[in-house]
N, C-alpha and C. Protein backbone atom coordinates (compact mmCIF):
# COMPACT_ATOMS: atom_id res chain seq x y z
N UNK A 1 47.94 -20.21 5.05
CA UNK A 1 48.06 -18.87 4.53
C UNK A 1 47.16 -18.68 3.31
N UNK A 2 47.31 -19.71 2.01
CA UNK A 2 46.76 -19.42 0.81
C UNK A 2 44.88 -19.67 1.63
N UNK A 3 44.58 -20.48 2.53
CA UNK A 3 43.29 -20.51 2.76
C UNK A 3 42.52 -19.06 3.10
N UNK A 4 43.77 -18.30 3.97
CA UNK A 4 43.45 -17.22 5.17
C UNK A 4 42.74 -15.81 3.64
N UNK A 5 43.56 -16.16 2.81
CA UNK A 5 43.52 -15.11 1.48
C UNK A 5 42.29 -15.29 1.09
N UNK A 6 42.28 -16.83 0.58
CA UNK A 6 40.82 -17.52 0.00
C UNK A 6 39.61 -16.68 0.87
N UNK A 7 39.31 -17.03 2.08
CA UNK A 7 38.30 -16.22 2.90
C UNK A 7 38.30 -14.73 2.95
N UNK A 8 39.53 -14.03 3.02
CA UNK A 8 39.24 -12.97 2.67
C UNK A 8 39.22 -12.07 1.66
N UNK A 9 39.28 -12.86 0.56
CA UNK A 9 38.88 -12.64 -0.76
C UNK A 9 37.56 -12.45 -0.90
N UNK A 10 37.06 -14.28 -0.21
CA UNK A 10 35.59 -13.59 -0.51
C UNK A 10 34.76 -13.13 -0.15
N UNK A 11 35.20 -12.62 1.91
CA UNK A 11 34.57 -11.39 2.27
C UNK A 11 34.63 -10.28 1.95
N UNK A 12 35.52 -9.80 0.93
CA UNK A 12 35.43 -8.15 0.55
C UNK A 12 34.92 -8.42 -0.62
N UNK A 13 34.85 -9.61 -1.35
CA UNK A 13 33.61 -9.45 -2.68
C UNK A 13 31.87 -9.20 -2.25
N UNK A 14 32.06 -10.36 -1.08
CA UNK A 14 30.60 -10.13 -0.63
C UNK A 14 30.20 -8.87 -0.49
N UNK A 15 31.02 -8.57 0.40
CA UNK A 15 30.84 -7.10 1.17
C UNK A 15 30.47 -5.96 -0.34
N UNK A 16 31.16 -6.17 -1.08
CA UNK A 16 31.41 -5.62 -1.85
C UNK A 16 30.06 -5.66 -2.90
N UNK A 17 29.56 -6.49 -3.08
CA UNK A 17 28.33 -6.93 -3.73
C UNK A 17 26.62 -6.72 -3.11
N UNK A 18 27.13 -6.45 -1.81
CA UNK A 18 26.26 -6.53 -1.15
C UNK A 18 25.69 -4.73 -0.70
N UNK A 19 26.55 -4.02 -1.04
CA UNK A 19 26.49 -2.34 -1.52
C UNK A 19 26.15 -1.81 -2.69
N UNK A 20 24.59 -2.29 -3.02
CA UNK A 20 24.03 -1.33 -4.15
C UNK A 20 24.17 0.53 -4.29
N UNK A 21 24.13 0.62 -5.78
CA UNK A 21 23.88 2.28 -5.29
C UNK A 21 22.16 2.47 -5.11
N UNK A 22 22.21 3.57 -4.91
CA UNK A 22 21.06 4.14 -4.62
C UNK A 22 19.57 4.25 -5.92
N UNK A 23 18.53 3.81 -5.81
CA UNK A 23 17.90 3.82 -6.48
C UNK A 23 17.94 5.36 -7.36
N UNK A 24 17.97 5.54 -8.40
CA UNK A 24 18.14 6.39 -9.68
C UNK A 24 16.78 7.71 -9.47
N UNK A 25 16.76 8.79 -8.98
CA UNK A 25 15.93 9.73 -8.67
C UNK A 25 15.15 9.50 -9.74
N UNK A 26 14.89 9.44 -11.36
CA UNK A 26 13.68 9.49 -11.74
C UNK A 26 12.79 7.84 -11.82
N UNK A 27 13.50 7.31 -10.99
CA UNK A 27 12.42 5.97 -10.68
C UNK A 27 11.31 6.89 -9.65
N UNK A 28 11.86 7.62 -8.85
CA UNK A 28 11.07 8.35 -7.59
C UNK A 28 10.22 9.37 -8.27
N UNK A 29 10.36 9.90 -8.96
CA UNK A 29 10.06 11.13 -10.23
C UNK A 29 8.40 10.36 -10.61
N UNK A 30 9.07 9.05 -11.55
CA UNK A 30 8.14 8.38 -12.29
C UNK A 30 7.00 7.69 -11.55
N UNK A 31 7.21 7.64 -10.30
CA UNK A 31 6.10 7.14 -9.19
C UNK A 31 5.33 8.13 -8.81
N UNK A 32 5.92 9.25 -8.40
CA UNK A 32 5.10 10.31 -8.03
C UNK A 32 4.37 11.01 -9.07
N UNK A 33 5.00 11.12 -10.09
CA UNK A 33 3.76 11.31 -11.46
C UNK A 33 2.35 10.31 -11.40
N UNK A 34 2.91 8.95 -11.05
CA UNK A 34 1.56 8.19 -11.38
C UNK A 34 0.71 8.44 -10.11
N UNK A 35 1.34 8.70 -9.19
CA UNK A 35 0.49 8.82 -8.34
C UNK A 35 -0.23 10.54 -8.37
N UNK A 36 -0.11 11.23 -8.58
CA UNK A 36 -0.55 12.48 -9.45
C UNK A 36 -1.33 12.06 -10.36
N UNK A 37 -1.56 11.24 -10.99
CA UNK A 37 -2.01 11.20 -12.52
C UNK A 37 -3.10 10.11 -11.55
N UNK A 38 -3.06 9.52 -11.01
CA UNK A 38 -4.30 8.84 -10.02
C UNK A 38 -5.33 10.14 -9.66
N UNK A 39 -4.82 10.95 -8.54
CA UNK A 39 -4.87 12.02 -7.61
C UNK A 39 -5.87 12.69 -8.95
N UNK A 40 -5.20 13.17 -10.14
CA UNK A 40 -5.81 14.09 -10.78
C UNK A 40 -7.13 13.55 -11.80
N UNK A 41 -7.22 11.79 -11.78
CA UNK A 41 -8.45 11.35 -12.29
C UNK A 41 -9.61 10.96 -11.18
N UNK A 42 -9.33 11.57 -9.65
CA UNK A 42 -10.27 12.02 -8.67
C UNK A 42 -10.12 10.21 -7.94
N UNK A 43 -9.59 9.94 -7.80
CA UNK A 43 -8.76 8.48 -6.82
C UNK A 43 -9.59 8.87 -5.53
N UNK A 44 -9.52 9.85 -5.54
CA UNK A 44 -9.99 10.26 -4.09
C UNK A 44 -10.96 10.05 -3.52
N UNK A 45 -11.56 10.27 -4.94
CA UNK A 45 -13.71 10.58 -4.37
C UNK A 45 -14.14 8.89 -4.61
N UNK A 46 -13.21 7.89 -4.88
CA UNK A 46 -13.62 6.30 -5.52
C UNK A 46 -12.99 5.71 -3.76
N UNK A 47 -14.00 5.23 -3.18
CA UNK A 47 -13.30 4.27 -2.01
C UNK A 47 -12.48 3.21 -2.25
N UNK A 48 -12.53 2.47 -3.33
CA UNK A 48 -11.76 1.36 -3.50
C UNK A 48 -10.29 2.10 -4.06
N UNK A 49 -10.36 3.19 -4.53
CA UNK A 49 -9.36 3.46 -5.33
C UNK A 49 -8.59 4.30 -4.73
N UNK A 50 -9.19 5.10 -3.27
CA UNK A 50 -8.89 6.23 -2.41
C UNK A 50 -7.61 4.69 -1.66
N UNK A 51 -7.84 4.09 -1.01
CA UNK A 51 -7.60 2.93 -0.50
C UNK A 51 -6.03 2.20 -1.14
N UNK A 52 -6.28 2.35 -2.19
CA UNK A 52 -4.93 1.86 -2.86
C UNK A 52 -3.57 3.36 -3.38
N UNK A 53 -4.21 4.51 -3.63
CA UNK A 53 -3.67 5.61 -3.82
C UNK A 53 -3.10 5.95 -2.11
N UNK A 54 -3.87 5.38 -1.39
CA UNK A 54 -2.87 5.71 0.03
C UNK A 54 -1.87 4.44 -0.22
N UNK A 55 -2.24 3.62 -0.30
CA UNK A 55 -1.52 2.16 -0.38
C UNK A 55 0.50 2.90 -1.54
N UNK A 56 -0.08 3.54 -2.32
CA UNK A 56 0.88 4.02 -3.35
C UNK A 56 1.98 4.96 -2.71
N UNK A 57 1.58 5.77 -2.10
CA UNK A 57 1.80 6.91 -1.17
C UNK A 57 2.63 6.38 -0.28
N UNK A 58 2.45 5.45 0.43
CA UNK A 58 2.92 4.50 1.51
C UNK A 58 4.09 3.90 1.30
N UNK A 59 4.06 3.48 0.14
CA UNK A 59 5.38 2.35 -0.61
C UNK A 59 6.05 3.54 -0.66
N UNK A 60 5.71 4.49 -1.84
CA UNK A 60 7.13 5.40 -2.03
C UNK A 60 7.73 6.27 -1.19
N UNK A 61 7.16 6.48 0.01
CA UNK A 61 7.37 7.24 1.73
C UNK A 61 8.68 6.00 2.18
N UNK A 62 7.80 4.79 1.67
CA UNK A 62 8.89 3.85 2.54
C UNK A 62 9.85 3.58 1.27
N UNK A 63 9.75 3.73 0.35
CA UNK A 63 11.39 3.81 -0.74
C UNK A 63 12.28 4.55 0.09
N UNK A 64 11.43 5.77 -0.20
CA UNK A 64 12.50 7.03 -0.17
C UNK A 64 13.10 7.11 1.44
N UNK A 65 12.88 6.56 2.40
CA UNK A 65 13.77 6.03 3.52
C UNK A 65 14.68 4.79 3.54
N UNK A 66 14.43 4.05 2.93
CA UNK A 66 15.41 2.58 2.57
C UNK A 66 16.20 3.16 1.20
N UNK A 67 15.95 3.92 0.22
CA UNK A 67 16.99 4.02 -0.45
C UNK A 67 18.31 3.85 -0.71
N UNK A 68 18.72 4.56 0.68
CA UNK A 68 20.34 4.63 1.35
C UNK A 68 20.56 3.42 1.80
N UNK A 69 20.02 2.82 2.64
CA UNK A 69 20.52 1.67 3.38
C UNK A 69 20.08 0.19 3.03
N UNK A 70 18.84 0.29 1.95
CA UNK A 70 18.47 -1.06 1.37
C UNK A 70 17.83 -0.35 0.08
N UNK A 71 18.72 -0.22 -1.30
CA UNK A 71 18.58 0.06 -2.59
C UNK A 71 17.59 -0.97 -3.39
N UNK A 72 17.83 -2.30 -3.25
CA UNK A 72 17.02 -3.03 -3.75
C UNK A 72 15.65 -2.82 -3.20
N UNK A 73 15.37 -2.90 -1.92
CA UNK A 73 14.24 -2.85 -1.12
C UNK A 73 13.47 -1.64 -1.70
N UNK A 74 14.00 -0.73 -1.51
CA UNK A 74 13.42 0.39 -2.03
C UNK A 74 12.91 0.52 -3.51
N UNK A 75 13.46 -0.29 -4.25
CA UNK A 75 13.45 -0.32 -5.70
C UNK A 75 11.96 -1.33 -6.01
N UNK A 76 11.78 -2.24 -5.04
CA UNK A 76 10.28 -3.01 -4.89
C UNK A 76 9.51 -2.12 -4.21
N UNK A 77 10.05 -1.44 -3.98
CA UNK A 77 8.95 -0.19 -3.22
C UNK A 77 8.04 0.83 -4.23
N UNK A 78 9.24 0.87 -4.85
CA UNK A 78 9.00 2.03 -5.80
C UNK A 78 8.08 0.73 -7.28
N UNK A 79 7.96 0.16 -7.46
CA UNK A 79 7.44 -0.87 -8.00
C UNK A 79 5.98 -0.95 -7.70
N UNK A 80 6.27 -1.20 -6.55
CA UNK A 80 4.45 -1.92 -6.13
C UNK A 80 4.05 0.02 -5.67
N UNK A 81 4.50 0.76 -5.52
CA UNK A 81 3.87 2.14 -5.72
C UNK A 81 3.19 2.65 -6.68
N UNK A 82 4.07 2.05 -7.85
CA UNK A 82 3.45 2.41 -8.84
C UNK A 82 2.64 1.48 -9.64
N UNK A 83 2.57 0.44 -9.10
CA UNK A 83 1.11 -0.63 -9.43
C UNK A 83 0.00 0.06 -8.44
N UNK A 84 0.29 0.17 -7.27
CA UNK A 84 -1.30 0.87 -6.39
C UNK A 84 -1.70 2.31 -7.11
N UNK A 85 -1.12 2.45 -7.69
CA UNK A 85 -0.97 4.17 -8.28
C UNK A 85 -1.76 3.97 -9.73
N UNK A 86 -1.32 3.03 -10.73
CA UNK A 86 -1.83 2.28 -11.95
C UNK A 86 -3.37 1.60 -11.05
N UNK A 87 -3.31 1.19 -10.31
CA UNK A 87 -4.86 0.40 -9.96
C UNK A 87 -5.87 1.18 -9.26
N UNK A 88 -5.31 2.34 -9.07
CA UNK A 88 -6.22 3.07 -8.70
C UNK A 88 -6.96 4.21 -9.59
N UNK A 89 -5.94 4.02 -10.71
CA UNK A 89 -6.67 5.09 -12.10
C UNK A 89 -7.38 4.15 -12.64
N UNK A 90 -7.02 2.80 -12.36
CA UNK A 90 -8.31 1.55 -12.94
C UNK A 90 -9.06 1.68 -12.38
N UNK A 91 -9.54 2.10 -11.24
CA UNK A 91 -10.39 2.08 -10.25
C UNK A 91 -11.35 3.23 -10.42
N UNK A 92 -10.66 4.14 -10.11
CA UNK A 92 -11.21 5.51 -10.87
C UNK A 92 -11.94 5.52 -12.17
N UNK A 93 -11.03 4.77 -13.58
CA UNK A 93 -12.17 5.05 -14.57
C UNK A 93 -13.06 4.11 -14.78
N UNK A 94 -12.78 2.56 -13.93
CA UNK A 94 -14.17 1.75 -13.93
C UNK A 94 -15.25 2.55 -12.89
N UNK A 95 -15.23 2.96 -12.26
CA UNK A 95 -16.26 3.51 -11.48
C UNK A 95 -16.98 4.76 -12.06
N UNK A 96 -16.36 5.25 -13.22
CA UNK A 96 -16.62 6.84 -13.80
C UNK A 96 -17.10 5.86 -14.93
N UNK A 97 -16.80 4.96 -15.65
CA UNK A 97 -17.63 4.23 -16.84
C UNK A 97 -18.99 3.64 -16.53
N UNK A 98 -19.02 3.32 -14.89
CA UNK A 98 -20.27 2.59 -14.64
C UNK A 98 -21.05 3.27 -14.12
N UNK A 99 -20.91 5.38 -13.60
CA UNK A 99 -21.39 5.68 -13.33
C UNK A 99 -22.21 6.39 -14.73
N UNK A 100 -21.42 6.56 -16.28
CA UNK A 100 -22.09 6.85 -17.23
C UNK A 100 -23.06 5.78 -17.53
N UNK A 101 -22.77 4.39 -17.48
CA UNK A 101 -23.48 3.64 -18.04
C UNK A 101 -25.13 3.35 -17.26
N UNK A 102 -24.66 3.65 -16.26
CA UNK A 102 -25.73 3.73 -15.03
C UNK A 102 -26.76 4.69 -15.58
N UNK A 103 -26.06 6.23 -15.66
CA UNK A 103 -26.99 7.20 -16.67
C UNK A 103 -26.93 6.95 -17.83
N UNK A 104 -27.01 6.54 -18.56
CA UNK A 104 -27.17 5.86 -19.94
C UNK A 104 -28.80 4.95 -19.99
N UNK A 105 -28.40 4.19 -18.75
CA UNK A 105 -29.41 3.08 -18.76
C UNK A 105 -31.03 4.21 -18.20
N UNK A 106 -30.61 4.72 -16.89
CA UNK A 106 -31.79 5.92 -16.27
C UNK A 106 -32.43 6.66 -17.70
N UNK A 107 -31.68 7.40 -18.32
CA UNK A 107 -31.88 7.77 -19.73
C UNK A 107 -33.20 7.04 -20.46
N UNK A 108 -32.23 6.08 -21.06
CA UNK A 108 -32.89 5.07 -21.99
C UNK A 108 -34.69 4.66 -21.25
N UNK A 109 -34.85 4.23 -20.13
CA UNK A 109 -35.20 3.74 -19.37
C UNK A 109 -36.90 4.75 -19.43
N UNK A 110 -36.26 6.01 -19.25
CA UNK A 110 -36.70 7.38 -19.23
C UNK A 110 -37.84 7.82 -20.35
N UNK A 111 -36.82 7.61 -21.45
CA UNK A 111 -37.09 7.38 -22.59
C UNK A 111 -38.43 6.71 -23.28
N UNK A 112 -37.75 5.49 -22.99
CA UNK A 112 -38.80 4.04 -23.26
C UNK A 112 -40.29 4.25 -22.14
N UNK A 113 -40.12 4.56 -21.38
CA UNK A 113 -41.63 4.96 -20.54
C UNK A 113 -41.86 6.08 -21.03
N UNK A 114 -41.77 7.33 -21.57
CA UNK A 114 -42.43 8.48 -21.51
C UNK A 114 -43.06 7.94 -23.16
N UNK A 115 -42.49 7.16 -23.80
CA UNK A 115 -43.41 6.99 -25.04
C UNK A 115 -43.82 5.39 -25.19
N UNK A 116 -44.48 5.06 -24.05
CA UNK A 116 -45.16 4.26 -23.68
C UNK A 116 -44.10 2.89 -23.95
N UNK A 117 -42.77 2.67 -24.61
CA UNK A 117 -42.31 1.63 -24.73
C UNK A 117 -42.03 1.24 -25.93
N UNK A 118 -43.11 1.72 -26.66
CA UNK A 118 -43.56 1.54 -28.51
C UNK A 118 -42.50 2.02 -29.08
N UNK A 119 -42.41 1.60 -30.82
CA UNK A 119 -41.12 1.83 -31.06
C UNK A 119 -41.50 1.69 -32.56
């Protein structure tokens, strides 16, 4: 008898432990901002960065369906969403720094030949 208790003690803890709530709406909020805040530093027009901003998009599509039925799962979802979302505004402003520096250099370059080099 005291065993029969023992076991089902600690199937309704399990059970019990094993029912997260639902990931917290502004975790979902705070992803979709970054991924906006990608979107609006032009993610789009950068291939490497277009690439991971879908990658972002993807995770939090698949949060926001596991929410209900796998809270944790969803909660690494919403995680690595918002790292593809963060690496793609890296992406975005290394490619917008190397496209100034690129004209910087054409410039200079420009420069230095039209007055023979001399200085």
């Amino acid at each position: 008898m005291m065993r029969w208790l023992s076991v089902t003690a600690c199937v309704a803890l399990g059970s019990g432990c094993a029912t997260a709530p639902p990931v917290p709406a502004q975790r979902f909020t705070d992803a979709e901002t970054d991924i906006k805040a990608a979107q609006d530093l032009g993610a789009e027009n950068s291939s490497q960065a277009k690439v991971h901003l879908q990658s972002a998009r993807d995770q939090l599509d698949a949060a926001k369906r596991l929410n209900k039925d796998e809270p944790a799962v969803a909660a690494r979802k919403i995680d690595n969403a918002q790292a593809e979302a963060e690496l793609a505004k890296s992406l975005t402003r290394e490619q917008a720094t190397r496209a100034e520096a690129d004209q910087a250099k054409a410039q200079l370059s420009a420069l230095q030949s039209g007055t023979g080099g001399a200085r």
